[in-house]
C-alpha atoms as a PDB file:
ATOM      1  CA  UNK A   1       7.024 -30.592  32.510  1.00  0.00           C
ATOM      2  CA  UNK A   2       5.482 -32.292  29.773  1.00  0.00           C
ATOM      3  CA  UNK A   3       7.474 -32.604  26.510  1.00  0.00           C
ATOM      4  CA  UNK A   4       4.980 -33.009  23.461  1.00  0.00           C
ATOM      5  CA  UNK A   5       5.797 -34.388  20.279  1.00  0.00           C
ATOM      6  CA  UNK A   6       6.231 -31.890  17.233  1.00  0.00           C
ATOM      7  CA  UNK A   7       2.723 -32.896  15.967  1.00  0.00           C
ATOM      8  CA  UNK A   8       0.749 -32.892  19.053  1.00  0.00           C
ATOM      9  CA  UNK A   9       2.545 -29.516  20.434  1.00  0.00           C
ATOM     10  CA  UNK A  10       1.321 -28.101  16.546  1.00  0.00           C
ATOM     11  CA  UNK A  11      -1.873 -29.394  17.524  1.00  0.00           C
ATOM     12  CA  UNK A  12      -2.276 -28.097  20.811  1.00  0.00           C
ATOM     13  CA  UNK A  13      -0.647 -24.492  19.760  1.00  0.00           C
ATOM     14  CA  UNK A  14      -4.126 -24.252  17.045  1.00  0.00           C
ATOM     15  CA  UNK A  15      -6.147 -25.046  19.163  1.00  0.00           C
ATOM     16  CA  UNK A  16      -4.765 -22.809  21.832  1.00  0.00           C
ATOM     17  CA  UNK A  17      -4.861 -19.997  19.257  1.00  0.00           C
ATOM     18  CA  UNK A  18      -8.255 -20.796  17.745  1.00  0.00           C
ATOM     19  CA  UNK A  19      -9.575 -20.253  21.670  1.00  0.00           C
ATOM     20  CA  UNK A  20      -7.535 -17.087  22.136  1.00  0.00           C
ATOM     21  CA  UNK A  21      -8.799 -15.781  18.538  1.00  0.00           C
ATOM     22  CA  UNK A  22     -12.550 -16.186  19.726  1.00  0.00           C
ATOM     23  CA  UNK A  23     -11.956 -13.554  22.421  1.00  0.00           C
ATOM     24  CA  UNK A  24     -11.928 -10.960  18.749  1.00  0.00           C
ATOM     25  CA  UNK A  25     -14.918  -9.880  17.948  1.00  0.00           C
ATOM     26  CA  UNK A  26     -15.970  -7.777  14.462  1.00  0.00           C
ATOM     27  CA  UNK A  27     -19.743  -6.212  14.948  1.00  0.00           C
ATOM     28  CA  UNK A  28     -20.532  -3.578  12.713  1.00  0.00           C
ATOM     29  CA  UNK A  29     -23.068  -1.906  15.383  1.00  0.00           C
ATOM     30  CA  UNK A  30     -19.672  -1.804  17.773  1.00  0.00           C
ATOM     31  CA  UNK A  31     -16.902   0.929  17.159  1.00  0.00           C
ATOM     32  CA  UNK A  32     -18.082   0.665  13.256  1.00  0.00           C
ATOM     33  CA  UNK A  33     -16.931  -2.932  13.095  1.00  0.00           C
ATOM     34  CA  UNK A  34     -13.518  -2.636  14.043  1.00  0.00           C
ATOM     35  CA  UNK A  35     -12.010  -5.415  15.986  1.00  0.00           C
ATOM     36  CA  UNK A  36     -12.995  -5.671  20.082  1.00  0.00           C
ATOM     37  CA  UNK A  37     -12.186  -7.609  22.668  1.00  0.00           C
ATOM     38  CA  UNK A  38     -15.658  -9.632  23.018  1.00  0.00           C
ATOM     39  CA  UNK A  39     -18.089  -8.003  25.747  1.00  0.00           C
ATOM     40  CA  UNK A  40     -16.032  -4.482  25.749  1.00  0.00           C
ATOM     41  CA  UNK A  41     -15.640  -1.128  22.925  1.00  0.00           C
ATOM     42  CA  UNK A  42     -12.074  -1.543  23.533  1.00  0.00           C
ATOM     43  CA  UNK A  43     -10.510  -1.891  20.390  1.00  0.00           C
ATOM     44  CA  UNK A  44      -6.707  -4.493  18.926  1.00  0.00           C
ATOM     45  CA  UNK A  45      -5.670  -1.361  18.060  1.00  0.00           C
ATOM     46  CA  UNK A  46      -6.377   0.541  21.676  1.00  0.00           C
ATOM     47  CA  UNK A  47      -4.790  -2.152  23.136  1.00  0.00           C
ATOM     48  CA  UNK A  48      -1.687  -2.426  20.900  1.00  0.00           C
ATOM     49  CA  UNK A  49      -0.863   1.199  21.079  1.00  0.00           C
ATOM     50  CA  UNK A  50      -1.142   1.124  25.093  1.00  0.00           C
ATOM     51  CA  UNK A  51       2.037  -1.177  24.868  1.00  0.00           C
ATOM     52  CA  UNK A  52       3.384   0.056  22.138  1.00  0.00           C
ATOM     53  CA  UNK A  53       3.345   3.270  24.174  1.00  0.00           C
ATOM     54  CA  UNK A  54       4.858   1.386  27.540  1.00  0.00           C
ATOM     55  CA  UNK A  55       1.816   0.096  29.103  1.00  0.00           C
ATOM     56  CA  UNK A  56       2.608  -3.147  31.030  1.00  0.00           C
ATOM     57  CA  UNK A  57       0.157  -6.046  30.415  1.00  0.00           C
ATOM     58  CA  UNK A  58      -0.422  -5.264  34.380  1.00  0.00           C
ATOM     59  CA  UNK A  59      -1.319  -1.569  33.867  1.00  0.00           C
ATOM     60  CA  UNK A  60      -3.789  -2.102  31.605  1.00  0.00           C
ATOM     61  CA  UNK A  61      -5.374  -5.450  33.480  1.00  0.00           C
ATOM     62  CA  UNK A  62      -5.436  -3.076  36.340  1.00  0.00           C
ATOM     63  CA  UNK A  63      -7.269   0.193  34.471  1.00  0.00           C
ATOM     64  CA  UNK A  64      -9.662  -2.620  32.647  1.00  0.00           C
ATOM     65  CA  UNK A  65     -11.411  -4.500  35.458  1.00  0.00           C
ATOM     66  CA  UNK A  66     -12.676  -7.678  33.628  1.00  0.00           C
ATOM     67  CA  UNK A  67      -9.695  -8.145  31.243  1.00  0.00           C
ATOM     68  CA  UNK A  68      -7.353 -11.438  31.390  1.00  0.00           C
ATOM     69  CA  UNK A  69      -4.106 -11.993  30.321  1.00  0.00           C
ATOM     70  CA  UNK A  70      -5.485 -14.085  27.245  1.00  0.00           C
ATOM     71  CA  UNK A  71      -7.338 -10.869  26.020  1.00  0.00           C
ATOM     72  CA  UNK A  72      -4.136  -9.268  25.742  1.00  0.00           C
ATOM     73  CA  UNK A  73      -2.404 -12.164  23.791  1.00  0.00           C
ATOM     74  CA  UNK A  74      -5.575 -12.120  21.878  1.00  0.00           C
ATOM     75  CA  UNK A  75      -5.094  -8.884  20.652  1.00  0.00           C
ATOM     76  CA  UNK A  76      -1.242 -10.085  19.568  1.00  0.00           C
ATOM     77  CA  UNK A  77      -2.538 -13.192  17.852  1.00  0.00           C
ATOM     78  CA  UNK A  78      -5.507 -11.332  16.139  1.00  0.00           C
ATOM     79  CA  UNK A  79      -2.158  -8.691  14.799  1.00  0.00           C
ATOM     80  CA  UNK A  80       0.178 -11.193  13.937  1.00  0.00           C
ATOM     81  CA  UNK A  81      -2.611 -12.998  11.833  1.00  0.00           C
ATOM     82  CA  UNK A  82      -3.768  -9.790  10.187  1.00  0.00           C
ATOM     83  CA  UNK A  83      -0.412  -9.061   9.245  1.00  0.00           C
ATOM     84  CA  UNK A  84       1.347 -12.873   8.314  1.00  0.00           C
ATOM     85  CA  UNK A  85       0.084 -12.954   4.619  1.00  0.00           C
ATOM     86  CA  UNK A  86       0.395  -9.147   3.775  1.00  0.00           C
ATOM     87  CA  UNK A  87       3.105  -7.920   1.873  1.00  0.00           C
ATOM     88  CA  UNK A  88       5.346  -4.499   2.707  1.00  0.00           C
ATOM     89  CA  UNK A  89       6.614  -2.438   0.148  1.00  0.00           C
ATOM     90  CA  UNK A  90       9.627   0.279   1.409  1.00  0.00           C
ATOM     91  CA  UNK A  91       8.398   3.648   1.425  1.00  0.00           C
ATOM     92  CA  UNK A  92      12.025   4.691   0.831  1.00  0.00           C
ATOM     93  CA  UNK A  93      15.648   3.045   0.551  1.00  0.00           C
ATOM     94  CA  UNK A  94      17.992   4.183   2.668  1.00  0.00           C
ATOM     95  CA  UNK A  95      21.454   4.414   1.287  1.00  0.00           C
ATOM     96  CA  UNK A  96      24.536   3.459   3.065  1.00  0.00           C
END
């Protein structure tokens, strides 16, 4: 195992997520621009809701012929940066 120092493994980590982020595609002629995995109509969303719902990363690799593993963390990464910067007011505070 290679042990990286905190810069480098910071370094490596972007550019590992810059590659992964590429697989994300926005096209306004494809599913009215909402975000795809590049070279399919299947939408972040599709896929997030499949394992939200209890789809295992090998259920839907196996219904998808062509999909990797690094589509599927795409579609984490591309949700996780959507969401890092927004801000979440309650709906409703619960009492104790």
């Amino acid at each position: 195992m290679i042990m990286l120092s905190g810069q480098l493994f910071q370094e490596v980590q972007i550019m590992m997520n810059e590659n992964l982020i590429d697989r994300i595609v926005l096209d306004p002629k494809i599913k009215v621009g909402k975000p795809v995995i590049r070279g399919t109509r299947l939408t972040v969303d599709f896929i997030l809701n499949r394992l939200a719902c209890g789809a295992t990363e090998n259920e839907i690799l196996n219904e998808y012929q062509g999909l990797t593993r690094e589509d599927l963390q795409a579609c984490l990464l591309f949700a996780t940066k959507s969401l890092k910067n927004m801000e979440f007011m309650p709906l409703m505070v619960e009492s104790v």
